[in-house]
Protein backbone atom coordinates (compact mmCIF):
# COMPACT_ATOMS: atom_id res chain seq x y z
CA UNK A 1 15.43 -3.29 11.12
CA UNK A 2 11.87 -3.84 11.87
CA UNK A 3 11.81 -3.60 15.18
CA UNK A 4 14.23 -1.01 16.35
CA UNK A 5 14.91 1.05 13.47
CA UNK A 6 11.86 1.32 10.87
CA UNK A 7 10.14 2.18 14.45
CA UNK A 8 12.09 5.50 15.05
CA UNK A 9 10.37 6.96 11.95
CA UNK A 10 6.67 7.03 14.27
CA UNK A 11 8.52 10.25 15.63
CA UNK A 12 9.07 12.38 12.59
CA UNK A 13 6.52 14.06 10.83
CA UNK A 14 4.05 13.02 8.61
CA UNK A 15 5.76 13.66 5.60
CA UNK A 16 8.84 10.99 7.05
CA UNK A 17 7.10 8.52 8.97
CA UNK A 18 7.08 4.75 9.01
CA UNK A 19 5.69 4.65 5.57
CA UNK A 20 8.19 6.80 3.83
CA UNK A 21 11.13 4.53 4.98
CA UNK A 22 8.82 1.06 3.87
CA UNK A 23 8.31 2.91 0.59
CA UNK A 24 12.20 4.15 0.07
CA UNK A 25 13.40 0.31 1.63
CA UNK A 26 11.01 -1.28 -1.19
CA UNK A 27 11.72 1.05 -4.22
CA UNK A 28 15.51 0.47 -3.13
CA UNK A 29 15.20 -2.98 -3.44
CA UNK A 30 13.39 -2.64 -6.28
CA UNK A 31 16.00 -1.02 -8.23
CA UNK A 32 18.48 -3.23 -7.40
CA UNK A 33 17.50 -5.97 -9.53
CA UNK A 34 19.12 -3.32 -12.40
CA UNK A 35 22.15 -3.97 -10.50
CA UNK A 36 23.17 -7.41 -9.68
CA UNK A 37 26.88 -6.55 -8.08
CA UNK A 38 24.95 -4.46 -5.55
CA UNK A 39 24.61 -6.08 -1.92
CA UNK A 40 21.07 -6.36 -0.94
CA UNK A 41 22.02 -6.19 2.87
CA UNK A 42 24.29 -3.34 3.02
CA UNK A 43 21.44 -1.43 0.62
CA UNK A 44 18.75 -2.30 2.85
CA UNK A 45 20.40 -1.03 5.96
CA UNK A 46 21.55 2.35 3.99
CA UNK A 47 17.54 2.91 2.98
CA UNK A 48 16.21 1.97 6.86
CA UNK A 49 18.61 4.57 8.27
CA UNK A 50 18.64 7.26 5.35
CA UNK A 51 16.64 9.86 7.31
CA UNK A 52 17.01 8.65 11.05
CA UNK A 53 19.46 11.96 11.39
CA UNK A 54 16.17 14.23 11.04
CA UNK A 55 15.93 13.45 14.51
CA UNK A 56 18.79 16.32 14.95
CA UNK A 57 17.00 18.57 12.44
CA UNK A 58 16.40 18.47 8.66
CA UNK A 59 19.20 20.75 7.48
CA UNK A 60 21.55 18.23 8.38
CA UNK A 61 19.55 15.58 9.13
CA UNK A 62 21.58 12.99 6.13
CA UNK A 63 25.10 13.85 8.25
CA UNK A 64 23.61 12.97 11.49
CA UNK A 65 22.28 9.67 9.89
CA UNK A 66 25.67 8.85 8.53
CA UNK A 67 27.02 9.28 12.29
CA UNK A 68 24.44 7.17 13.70
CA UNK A 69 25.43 4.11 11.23
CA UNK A 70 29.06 4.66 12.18
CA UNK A 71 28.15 4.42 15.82
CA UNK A 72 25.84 1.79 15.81
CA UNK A 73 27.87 -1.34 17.44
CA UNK A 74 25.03 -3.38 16.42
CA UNK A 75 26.16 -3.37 12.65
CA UNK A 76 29.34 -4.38 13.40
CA UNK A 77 28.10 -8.47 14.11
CA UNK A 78 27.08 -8.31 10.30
CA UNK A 79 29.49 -5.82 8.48
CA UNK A 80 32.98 -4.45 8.30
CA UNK A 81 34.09 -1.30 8.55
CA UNK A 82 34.15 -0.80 4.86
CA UNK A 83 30.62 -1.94 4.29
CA UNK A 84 29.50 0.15 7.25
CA UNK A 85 31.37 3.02 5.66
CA UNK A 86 29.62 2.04 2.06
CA UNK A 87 26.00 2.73 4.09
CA UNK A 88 27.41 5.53 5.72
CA UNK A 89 27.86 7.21 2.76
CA UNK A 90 25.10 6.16 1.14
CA UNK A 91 22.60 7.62 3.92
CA UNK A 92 24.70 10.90 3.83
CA UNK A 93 24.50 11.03 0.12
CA UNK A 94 20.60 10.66 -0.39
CA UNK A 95 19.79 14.33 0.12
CA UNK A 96 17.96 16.03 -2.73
CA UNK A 97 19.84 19.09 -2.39
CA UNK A 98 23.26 17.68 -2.01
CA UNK A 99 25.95 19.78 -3.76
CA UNK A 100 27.82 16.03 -5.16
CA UNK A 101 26.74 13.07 -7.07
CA UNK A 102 26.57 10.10 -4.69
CA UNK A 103 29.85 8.80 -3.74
CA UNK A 104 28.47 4.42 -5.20
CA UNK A 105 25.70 3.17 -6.48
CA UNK A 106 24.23 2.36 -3.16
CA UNK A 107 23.82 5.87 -2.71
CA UNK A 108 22.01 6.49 -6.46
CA UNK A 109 20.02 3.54 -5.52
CA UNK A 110 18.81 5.61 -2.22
CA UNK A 111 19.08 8.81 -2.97
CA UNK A 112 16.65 7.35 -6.28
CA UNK A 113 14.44 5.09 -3.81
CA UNK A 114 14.10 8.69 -1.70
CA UNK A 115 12.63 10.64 -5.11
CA UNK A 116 8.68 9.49 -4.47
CA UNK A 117 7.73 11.41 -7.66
CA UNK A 118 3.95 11.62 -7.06
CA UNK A 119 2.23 14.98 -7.38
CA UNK A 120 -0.20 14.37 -4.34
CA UNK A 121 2.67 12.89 -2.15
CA UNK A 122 4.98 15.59 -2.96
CA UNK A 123 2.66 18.26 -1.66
CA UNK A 124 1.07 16.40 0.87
CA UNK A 125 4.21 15.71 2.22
CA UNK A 126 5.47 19.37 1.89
CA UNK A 127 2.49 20.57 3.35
CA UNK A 128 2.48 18.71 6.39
CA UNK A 129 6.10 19.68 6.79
CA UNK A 130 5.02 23.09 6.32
CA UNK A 131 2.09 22.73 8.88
CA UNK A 132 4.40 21.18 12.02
CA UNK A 133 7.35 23.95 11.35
CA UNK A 134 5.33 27.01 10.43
CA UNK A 135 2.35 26.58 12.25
CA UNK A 136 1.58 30.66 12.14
CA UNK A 137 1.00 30.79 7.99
CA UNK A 138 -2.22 31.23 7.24
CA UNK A 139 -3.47 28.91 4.24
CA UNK A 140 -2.15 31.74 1.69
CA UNK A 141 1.31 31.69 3.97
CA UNK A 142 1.32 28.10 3.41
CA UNK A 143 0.63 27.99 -0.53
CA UNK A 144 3.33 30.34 -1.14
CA UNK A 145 5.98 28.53 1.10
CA UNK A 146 5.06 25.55 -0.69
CA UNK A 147 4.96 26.73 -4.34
CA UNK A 148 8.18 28.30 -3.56
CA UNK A 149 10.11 25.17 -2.32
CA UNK A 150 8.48 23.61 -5.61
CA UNK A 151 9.47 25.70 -7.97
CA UNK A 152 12.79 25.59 -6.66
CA UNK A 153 13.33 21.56 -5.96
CA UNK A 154 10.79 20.19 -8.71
CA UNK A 155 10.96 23.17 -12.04
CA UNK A 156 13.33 22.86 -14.85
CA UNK A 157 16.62 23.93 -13.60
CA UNK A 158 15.54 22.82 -9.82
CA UNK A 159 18.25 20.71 -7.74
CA UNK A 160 16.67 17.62 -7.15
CA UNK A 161 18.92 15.28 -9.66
CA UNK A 162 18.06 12.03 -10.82
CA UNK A 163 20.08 9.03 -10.72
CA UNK A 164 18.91 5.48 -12.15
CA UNK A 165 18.18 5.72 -15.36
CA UNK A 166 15.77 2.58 -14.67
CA UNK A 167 13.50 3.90 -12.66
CA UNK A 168 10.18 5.42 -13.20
CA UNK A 169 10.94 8.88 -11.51
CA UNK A 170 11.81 10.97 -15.26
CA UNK A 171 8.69 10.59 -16.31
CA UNK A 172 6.81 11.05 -13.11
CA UNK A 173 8.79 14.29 -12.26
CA UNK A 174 7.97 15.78 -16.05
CA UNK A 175 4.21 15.30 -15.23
CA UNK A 176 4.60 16.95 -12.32
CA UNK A 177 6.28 19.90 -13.93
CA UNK A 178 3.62 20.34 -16.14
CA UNK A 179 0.67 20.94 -13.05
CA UNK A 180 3.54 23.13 -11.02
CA UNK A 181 3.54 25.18 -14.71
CA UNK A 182 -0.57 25.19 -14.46
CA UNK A 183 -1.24 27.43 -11.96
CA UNK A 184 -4.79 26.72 -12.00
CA UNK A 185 -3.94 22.66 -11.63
CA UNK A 186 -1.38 23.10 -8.70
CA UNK A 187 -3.63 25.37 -6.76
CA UNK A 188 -6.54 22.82 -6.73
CA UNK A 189 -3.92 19.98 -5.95
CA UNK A 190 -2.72 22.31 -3.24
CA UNK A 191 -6.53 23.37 -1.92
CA UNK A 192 -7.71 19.99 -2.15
CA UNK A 193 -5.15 18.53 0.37
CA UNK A 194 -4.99 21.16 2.36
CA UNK A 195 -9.21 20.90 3.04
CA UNK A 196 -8.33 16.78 3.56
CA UNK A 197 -5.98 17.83 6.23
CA UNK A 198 -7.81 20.34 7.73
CA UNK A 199 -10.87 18.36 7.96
């Protein structure tokens, strides 16, 4: 995992680097102490590869990632082809706007792991996205794309769901909620980053 697959993530952008996959492997593993029927090795593998499909595209970037895991001979010295279809579907069922619950609890426990519920992360990571894919907005161009995809993802009635009841993300996502309802608060957030990135 460390050396061939956490490494693939130095290609993506900013916002899904080699960091987010540390921080999604660690909160996954993390979680799983709530659940002590869950295999740590099968979850680990599910969180390294959950976004490796963005190197097809984001839109659908978690059903590319499933079909790398199934065609990945490598995984087949350690697991079965049940297990490898457990990760599988576990990778394909992490994506914030998927239209079903995850199929097991390793894919709560990713798709969970995936929710980094921090204000600044959120919109740093949004913005950078923003930056690489539509390079011609203007800073104004960029504050409404982003406020937009908030509003819709993040606000009451958005479609990012949450899934472990034991995790921190509830409360992190109602404080966020109330700066996205401050429009004052989020555009400082939003100008603030922006100027670090642009610096």
């Amino acid at each position: 995992m460390e050396r061939e697959i956490v490494p693939r993530y130095d290609d993506f952008d900013a916002g899904h680097g080699r960091d987010h996959v540390e921080t999604v492997i660690s909160q996954a593993l993390t979680l799983a102490q709530y659940y002590p029927e869950v295999d740590r090795c099968l979850l680990l593998v599910a969180a390294a590869y959950h976004d490796l499909g963005l190197a097809y595209g984001r839109k659908e970037h978690h059903i590319h990632s499933a079909r790398i895991i199934r065609q990945d001979e490598r995984l087949r010295q350690w697991f079965g082809e049940e297990e490898i279809d457990t990760i599988a579907n576990a990778a394909e069922d992490h994506r914030a706007s998927s239209d079903h619950e995850p199929r097991t609890i390793y894919g709560r426990i990713v798709a969970e792991a995936d929710r980094i519920i921090d204000g600044e992360t959120i919109v740093r990571r949004a913005l950078q996205y923003g930056l690489k894919h539509e390079p011609g907005l203007d800073r104004e161009g960029q504050y409404r794309r982003l406020t937009e995809h908030m509003r819709e993802k993040y606000d009451y009635g958005g479609y990012l769901q949450l899934w472990i009841p034991e995790s921190d993300n509830a409360k992190h996502l109602e404080a966020f909620r109330q700066t996205l309802a401050d429009e004052e608060a989020f555009r400082l957030l939003f100008d603030t980053i922006y100027n670090s990135i642009h610096t």
